[in-house]
C-alpha atoms as a PDB file:
ATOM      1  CA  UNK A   1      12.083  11.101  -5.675  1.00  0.00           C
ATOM      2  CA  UNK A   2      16.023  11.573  -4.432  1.00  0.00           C
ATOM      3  CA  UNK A   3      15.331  14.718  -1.865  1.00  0.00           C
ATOM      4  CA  UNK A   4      18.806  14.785  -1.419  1.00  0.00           C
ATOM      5  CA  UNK A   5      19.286  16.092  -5.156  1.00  0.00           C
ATOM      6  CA  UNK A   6      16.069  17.131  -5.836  1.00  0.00           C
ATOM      7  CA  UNK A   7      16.741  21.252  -6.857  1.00  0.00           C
ATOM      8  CA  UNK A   8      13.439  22.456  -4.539  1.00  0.00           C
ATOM      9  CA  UNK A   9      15.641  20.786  -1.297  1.00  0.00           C
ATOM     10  CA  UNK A  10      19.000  22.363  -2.323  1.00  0.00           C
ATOM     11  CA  UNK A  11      19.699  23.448   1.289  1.00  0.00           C
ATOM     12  CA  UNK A  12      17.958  21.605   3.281  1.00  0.00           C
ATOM     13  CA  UNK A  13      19.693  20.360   6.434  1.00  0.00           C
ATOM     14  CA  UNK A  14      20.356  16.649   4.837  1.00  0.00           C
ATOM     15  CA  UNK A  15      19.118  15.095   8.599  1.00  0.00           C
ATOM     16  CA  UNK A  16      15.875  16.128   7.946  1.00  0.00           C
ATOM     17  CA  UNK A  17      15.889  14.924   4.356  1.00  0.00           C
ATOM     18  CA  UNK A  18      17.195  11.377   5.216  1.00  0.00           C
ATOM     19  CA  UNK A  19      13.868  11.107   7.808  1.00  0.00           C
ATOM     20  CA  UNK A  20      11.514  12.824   5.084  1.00  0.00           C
ATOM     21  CA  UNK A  21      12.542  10.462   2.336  1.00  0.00           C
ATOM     22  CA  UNK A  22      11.993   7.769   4.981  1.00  0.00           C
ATOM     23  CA  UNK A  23       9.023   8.773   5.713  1.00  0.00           C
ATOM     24  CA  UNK A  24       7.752   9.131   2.231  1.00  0.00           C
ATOM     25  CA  UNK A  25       9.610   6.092   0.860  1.00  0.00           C
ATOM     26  CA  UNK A  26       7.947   3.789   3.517  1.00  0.00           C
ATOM     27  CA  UNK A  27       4.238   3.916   2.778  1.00  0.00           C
ATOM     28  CA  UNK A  28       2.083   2.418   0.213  1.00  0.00           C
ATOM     29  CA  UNK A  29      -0.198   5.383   0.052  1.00  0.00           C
ATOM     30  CA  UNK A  30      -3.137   3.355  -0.615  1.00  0.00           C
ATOM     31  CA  UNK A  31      -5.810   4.440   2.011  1.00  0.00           C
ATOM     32  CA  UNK A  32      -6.637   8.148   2.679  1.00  0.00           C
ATOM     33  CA  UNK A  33      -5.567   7.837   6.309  1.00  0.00           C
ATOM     34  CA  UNK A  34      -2.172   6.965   5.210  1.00  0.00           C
ATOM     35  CA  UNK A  35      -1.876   9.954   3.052  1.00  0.00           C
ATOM     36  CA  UNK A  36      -3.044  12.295   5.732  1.00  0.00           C
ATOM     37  CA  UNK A  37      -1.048  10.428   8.049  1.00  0.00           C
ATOM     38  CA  UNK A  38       2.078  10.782   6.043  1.00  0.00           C
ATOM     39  CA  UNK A  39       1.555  14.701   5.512  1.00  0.00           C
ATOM     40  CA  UNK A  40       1.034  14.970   9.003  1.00  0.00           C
ATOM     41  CA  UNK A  41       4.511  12.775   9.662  1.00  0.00           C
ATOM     42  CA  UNK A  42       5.837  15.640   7.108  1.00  0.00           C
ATOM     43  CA  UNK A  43       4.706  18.672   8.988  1.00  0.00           C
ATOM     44  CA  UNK A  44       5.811  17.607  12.410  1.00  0.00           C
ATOM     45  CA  UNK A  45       9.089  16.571  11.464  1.00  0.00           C
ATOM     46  CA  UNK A  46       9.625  19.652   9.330  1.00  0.00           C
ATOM     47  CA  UNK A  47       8.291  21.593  12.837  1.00  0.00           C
ATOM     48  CA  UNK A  48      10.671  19.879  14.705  1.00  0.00           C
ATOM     49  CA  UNK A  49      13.781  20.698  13.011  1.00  0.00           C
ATOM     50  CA  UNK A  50      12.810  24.050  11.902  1.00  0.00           C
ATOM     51  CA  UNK A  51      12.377  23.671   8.442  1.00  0.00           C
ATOM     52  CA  UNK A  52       9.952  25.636   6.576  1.00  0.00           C
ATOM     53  CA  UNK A  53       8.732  24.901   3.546  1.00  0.00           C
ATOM     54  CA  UNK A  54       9.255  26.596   0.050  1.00  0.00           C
ATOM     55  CA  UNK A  55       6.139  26.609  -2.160  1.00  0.00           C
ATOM     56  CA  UNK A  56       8.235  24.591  -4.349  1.00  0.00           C
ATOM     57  CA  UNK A  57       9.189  22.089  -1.818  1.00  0.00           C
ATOM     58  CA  UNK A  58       5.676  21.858  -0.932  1.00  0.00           C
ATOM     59  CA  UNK A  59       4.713  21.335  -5.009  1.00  0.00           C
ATOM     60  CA  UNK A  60       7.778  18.849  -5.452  1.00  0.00           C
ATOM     61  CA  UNK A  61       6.734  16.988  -2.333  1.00  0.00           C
ATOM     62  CA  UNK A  62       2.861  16.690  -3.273  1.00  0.00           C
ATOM     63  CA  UNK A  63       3.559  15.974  -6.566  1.00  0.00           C
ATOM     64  CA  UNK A  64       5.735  12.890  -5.759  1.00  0.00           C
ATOM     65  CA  UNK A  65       2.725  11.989  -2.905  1.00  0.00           C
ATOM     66  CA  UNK A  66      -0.012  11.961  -5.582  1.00  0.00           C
ATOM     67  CA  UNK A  67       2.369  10.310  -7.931  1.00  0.00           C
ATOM     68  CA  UNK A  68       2.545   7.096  -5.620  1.00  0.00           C
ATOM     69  CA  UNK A  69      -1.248   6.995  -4.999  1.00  0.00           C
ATOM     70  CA  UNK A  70      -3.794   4.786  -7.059  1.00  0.00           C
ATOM     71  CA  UNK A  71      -4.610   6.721 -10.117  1.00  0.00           C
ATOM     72  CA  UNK A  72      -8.471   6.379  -8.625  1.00  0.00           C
ATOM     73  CA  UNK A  73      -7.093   8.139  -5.723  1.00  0.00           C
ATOM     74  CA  UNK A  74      -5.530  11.155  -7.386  1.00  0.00           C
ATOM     75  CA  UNK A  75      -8.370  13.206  -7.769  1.00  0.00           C
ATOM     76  CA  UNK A  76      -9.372  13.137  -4.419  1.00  0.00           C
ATOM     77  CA  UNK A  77      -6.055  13.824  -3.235  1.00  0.00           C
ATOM     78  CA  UNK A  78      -5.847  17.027  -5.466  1.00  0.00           C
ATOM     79  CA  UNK A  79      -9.018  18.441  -4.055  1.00  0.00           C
ATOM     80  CA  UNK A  80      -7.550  17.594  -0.268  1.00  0.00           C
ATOM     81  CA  UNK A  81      -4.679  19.088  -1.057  1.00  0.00           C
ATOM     82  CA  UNK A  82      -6.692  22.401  -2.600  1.00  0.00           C
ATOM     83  CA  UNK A  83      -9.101  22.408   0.898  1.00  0.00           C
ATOM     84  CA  UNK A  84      -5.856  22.347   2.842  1.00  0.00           C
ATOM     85  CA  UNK A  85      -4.488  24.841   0.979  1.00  0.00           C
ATOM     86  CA  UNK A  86      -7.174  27.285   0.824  1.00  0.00           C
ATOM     87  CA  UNK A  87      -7.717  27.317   4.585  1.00  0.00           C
ATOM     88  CA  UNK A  88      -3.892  27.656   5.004  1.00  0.00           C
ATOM     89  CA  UNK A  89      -3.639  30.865   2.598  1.00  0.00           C
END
């Protein structure tokens, strides 16, 4: 996923994007800690530059997550995502 012409980032200080699409272009996704790890790397970045995110940010950016996970892995990750969610709401 470009973030810098993705339509859900339209806006976005581009700083922040260049880390977050490091950040999310660097990993392999393939072990749970590294997913949690990666949304974690999200959220504090995102803190740190004051960035807060749009429910369709947060939809483009999971769905390109779960997109580079193991399909085995997918399922898991949804129902993650839903806990965290659920708690947050």
């Amino acid at each position: 996923m470009d973030l810098m012409n993705h339509p859900a980032f339209k806006g976005v200080d581009q700083g922040f994007l260049s880390t977050l699409q490091g950040t999310i272009n660097s990993l392999s996704y393939k072990s749970d800690i590294e997913i949690i790890g990666t949304l974690m790397a999200v959220s504090n970045e995102a803190k740190k530059k004051n960035v807060n995110f749009t429910p369709d940010m947060q939809a483009a950016l999971l769905d390109h997550l779960k997109s580079r996970i193991p399909v085995n892995k997918r399922a898991q990750f949804e129902a993650f995502v839903s806990l965290m969610t659920s708690k947050m709401g």
